[in-house]
PDB file of N, CA and C in Angstrom:
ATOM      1  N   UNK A   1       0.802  -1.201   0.000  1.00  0.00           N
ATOM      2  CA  UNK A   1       0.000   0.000   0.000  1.00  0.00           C
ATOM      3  C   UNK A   1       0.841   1.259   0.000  1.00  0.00           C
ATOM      4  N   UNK A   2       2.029   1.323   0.086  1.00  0.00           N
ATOM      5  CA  UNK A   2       3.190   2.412  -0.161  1.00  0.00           C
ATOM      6  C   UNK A   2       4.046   2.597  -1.566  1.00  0.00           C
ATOM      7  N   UNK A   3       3.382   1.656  -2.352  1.00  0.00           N
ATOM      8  CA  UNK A   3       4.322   1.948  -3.905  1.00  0.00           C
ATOM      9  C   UNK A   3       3.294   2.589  -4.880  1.00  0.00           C
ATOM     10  N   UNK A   4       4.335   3.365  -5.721  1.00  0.00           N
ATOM     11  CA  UNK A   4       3.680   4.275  -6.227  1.00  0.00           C
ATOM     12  C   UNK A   4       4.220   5.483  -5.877  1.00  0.00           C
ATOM     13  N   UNK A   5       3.008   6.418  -6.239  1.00  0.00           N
ATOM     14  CA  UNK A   5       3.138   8.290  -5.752  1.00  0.00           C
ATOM     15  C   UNK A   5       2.884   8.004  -4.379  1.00  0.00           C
ATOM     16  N   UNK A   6       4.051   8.256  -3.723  1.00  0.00           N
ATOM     17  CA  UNK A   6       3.726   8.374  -2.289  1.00  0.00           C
ATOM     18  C   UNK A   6       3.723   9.517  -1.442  1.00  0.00           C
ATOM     19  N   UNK A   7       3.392  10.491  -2.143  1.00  0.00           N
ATOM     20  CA  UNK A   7       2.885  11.885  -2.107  1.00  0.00           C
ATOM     21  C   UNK A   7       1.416  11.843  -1.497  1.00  0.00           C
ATOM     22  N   UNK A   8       0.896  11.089  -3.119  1.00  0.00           N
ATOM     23  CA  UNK A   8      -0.584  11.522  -3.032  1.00  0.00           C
ATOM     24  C   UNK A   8      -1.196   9.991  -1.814  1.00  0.00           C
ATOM     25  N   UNK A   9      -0.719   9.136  -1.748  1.00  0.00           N
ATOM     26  CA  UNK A   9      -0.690   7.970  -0.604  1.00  0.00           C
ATOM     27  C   UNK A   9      -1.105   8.714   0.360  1.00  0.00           C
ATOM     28  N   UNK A  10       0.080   9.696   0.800  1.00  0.00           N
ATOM     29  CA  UNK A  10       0.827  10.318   2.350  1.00  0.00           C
ATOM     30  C   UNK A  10      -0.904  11.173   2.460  1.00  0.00           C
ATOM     31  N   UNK A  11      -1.400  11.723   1.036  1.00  0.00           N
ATOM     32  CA  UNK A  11      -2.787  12.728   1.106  1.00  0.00           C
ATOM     33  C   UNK A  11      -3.769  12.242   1.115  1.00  0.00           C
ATOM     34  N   UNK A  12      -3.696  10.996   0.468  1.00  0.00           N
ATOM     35  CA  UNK A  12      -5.605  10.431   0.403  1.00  0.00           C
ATOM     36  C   UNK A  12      -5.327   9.803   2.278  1.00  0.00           C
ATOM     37  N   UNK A  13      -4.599   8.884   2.546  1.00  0.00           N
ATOM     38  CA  UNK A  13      -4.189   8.794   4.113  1.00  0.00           C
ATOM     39  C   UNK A  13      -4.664   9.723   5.445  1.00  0.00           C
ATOM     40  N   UNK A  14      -4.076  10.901   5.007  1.00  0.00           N
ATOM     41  CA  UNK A  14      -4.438  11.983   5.579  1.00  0.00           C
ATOM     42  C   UNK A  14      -5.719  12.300   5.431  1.00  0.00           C
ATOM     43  N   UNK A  15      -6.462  12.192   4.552  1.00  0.00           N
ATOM     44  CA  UNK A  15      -7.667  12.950   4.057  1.00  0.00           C
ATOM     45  C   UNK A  15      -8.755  11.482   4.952  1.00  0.00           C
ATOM     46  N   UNK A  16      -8.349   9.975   5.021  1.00  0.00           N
ATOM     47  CA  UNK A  16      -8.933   9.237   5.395  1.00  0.00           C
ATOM     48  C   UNK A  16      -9.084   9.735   6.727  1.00  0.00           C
ATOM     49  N   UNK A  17      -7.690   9.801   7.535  1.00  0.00           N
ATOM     50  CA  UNK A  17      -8.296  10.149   8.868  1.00  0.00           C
ATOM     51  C   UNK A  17      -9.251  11.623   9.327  1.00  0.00           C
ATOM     52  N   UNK A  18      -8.924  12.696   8.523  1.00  0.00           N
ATOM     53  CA  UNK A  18      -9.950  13.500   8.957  1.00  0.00           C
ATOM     54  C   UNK A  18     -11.358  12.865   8.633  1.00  0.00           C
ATOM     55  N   UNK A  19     -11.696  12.222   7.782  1.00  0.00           N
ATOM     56  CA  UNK A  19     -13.209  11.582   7.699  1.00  0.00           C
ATOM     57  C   UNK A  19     -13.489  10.573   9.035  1.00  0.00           C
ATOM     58  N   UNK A  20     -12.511   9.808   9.337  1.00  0.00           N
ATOM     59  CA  UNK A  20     -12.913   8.399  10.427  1.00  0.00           C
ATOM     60  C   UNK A  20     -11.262   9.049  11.121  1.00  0.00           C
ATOM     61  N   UNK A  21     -11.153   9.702  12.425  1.00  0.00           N
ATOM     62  CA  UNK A  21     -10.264  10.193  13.449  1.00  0.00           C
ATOM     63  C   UNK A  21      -9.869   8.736  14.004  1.00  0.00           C
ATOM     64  N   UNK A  22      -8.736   8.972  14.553  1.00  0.00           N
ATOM     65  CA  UNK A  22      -8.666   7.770  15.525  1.00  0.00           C
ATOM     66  C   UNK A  22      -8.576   6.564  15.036  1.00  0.00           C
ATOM     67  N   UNK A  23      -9.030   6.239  13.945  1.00  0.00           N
ATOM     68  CA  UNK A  23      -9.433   4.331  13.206  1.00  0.00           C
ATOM     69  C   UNK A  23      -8.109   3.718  13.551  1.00  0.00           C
ATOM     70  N   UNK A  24      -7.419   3.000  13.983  1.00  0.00           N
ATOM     71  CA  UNK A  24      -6.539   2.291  13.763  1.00  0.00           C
ATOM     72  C   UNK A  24      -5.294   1.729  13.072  1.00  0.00           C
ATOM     73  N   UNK A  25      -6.100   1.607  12.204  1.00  0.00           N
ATOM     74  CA  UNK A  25      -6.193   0.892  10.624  1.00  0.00           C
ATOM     75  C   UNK A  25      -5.560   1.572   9.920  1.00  0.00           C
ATOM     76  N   UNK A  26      -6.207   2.799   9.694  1.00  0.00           N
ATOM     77  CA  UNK A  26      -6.040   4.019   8.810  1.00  0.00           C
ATOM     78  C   UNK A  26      -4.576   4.809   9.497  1.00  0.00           C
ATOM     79  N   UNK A  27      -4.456   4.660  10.725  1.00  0.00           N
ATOM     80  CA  UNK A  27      -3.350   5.486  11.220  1.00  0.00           C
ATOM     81  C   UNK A  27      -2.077   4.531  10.421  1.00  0.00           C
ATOM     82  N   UNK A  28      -2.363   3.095  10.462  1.00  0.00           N
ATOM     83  CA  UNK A  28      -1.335   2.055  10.641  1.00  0.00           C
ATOM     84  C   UNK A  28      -0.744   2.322   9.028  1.00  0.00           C
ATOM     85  N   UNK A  29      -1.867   2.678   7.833  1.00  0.00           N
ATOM     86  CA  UNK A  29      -1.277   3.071   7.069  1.00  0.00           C
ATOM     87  C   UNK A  29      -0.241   4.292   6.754  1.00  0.00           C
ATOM     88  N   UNK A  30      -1.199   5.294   7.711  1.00  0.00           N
ATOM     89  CA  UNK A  30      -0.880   6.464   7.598  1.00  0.00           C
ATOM     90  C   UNK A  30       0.768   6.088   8.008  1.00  0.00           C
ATOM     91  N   UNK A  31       1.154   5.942   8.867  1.00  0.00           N
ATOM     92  CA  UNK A  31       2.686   5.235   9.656  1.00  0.00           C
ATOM     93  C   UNK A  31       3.392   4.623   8.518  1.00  0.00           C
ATOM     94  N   UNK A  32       2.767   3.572   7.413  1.00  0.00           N
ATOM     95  CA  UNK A  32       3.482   3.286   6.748  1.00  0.00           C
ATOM     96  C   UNK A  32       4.118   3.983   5.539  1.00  0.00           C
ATOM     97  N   UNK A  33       3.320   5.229   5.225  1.00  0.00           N
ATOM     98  CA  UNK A  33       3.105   6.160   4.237  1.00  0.00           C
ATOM     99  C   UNK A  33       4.381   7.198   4.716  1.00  0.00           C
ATOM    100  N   UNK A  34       4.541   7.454   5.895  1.00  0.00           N
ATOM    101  CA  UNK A  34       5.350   8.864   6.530  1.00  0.00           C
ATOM    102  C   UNK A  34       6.543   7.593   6.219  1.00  0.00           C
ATOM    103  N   UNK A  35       6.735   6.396   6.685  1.00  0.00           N
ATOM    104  CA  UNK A  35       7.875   5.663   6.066  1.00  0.00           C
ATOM    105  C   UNK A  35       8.398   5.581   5.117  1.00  0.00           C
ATOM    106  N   UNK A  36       7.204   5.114   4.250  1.00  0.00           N
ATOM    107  CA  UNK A  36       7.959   5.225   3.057  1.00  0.00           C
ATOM    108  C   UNK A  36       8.523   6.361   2.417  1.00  0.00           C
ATOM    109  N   UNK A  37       8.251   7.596   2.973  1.00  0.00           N
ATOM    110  CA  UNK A  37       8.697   8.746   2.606  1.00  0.00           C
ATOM    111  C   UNK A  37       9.918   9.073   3.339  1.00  0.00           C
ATOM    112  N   UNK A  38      10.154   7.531   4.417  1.00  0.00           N
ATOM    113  CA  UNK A  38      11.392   8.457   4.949  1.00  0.00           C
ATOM    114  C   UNK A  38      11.249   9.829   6.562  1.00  0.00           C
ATOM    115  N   UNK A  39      10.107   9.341   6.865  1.00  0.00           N
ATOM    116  CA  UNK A  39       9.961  10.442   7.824  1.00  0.00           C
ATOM    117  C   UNK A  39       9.739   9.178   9.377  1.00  0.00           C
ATOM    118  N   UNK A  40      10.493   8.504   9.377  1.00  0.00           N
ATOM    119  CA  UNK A  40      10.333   8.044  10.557  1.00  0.00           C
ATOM    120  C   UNK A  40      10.220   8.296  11.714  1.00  0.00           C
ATOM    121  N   UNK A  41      10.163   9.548  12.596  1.00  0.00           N
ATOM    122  CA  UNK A  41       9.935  10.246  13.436  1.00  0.00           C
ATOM    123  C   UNK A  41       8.112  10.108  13.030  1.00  0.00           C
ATOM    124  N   UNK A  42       7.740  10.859  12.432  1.00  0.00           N
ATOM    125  CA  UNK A  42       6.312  11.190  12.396  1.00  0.00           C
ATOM    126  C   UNK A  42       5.596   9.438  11.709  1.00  0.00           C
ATOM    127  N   UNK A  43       6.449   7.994  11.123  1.00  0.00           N
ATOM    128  CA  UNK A  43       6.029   6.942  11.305  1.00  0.00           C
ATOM    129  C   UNK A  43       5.833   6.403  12.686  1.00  0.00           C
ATOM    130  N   UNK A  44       6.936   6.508  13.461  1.00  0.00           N
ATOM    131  CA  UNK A  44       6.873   5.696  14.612  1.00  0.00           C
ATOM    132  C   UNK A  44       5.568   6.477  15.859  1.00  0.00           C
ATOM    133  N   UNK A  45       5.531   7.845  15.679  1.00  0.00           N
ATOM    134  CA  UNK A  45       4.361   8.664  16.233  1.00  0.00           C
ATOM    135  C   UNK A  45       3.233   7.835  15.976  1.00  0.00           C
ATOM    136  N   UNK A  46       2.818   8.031  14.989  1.00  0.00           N
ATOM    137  CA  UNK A  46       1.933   7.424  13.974  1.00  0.00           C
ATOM    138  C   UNK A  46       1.254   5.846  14.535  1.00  0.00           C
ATOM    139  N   UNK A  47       2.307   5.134  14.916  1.00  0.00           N
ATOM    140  CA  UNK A  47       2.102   3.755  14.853  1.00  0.00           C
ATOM    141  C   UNK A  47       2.045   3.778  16.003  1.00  0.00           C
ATOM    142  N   UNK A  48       2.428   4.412  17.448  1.00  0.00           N
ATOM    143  CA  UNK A  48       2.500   4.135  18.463  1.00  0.00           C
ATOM    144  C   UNK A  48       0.980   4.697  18.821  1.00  0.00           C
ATOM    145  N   UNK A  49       0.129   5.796  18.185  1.00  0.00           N
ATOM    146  CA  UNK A  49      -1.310   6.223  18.700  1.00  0.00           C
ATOM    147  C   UNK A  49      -1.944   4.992  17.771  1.00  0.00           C
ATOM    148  N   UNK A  50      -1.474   4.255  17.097  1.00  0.00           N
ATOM    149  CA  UNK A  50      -2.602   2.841  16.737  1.00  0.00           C
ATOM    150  C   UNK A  50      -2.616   2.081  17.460  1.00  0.00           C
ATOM    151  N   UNK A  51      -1.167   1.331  17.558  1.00  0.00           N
ATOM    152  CA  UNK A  51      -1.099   0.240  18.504  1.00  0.00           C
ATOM    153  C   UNK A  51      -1.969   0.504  19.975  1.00  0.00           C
ATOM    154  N   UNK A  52      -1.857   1.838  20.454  1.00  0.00           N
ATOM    155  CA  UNK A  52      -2.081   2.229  21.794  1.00  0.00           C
ATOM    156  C   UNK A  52      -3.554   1.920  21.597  1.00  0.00           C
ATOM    157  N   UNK A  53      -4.528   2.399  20.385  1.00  0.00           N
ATOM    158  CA  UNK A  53      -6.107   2.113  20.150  1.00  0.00           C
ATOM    159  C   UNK A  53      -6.196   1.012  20.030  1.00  0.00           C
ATOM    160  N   UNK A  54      -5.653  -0.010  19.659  1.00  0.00           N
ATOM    161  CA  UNK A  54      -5.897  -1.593  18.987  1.00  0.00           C
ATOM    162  C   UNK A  54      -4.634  -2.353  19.447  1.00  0.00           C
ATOM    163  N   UNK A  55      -4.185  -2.379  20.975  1.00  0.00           N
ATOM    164  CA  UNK A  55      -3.075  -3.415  21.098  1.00  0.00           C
ATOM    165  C   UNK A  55      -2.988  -5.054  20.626  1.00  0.00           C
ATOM    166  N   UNK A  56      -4.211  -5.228  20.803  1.00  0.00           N
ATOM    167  CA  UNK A  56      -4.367  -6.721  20.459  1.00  0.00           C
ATOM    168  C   UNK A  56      -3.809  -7.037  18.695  1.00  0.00           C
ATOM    169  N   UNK A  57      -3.560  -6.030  17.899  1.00  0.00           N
ATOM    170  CA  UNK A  57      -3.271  -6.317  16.484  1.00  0.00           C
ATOM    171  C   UNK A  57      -2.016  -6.527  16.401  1.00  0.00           C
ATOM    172  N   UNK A  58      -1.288  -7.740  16.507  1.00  0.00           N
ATOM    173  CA  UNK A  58      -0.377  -8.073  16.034  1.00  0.00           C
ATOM    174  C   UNK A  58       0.432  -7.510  14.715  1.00  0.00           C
ATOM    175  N   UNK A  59      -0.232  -7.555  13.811  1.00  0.00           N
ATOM    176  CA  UNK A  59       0.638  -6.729  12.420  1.00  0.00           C
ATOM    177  C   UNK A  59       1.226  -5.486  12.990  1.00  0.00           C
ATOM    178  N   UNK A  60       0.155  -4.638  13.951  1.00  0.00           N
ATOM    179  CA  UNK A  60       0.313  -3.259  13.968  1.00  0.00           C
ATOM    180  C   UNK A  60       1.618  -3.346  15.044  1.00  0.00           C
ATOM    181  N   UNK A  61       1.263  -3.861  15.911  1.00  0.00           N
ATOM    182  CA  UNK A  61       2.443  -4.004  16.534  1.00  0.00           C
ATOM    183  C   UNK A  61       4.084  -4.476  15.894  1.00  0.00           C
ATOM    184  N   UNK A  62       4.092  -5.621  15.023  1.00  0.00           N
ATOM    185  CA  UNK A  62       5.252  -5.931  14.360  1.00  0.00           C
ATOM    186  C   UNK A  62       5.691  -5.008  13.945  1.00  0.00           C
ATOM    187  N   UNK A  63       5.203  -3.860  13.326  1.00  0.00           N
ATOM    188  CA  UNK A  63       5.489  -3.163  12.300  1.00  0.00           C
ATOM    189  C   UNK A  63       5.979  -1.640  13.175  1.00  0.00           C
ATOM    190  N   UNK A  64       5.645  -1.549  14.727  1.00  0.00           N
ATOM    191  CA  UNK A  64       5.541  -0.315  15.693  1.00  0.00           C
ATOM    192  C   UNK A  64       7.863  -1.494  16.007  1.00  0.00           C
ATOM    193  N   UNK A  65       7.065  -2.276  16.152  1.00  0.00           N
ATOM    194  CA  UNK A  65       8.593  -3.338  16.571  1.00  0.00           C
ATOM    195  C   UNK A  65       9.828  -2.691  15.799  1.00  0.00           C
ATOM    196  N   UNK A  66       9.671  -2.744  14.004  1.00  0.00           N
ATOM    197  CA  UNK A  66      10.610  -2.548  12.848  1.00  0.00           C
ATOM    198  C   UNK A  66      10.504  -1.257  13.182  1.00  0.00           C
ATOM    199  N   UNK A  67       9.717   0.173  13.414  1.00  0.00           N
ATOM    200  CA  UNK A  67      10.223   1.403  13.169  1.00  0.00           C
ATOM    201  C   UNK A  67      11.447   1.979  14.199  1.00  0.00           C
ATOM    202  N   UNK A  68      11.039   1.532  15.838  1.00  0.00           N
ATOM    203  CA  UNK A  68      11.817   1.433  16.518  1.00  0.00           C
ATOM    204  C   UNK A  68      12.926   0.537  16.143  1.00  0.00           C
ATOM    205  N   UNK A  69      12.933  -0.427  15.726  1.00  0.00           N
ATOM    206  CA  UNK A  69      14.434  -1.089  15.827  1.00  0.00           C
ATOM    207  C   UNK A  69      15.177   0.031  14.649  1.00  0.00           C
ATOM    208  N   UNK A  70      14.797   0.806  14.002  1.00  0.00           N
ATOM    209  CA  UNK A  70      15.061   1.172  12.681  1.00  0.00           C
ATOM    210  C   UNK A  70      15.446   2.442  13.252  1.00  0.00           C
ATOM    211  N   UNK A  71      15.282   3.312  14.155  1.00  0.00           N
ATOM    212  CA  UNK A  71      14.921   4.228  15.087  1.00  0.00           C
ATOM    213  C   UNK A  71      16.770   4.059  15.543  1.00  0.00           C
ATOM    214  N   UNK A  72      16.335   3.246  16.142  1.00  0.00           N
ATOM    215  CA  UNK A  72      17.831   2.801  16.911  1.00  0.00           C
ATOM    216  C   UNK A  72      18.704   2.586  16.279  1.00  0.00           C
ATOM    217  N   UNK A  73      18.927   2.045  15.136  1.00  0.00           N
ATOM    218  CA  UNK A  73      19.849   2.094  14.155  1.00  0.00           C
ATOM    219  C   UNK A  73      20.482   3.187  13.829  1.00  0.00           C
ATOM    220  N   UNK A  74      19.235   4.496  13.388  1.00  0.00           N
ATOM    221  CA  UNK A  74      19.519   5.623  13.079  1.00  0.00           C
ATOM    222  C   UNK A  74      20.214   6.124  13.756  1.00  0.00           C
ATOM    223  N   UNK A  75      19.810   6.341  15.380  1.00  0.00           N
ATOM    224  CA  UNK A  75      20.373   6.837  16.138  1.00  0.00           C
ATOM    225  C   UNK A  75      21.485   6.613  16.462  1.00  0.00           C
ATOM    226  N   UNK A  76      21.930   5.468  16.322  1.00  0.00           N
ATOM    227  CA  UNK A  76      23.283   4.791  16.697  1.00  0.00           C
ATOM    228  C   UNK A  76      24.199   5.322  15.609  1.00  0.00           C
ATOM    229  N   UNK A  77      23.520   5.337  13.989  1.00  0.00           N
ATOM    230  CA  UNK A  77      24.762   6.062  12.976  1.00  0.00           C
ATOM    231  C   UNK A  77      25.003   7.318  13.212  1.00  0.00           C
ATOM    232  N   UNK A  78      23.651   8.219  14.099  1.00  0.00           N
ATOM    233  CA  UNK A  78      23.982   9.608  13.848  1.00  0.00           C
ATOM    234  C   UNK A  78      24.950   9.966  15.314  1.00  0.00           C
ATOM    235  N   UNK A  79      25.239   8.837  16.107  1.00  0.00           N
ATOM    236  CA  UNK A  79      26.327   8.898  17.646  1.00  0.00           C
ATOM    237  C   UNK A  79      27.769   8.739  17.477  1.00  0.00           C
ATOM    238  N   UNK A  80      27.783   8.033  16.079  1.00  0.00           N
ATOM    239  CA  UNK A  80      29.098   7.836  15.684  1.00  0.00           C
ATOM    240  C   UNK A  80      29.983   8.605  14.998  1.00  0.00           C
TER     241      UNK A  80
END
């Protein structure tokens, strides 16, 4: 759901949650969308107000798992 224009992704995304706030679902994309663009700060945000609405979702969680480990990586190249 991130290939392609991931511009207009990052906007119809956006435009989903002002219609349905809060959904889950829709954030979990939204998280994957600020990724694929490379904005992992505002992914891992993203994924952590889903997981927090819907803990029981496993995917959402795996995927809250990879931004942080990815997080830490970063951080670790930008210490060196």
């Amino acid at each position: 759901n991130t290939e392609g224009d991931l511009e207009e992704a990052l906007a119809s995304s956006l435009r989903s949650l002002e219609l349905e706030p809060n959904h889950p679902g829709k954030m979990d994309t939204l998280a994957r969308c600020y990724y694929a663009l490379g904005q992992l700060d505002k992914a891992l945000e993203t994924q952590i107000a889903a997981v927090q609405l819907e803990p029981q979702t496993g995917q959402m969680s795996r995927q809250l798992a990879l931004f942080r480990e990815e997080a830490a990586v970063a951080a670790r190249a930008t210490s060196d």
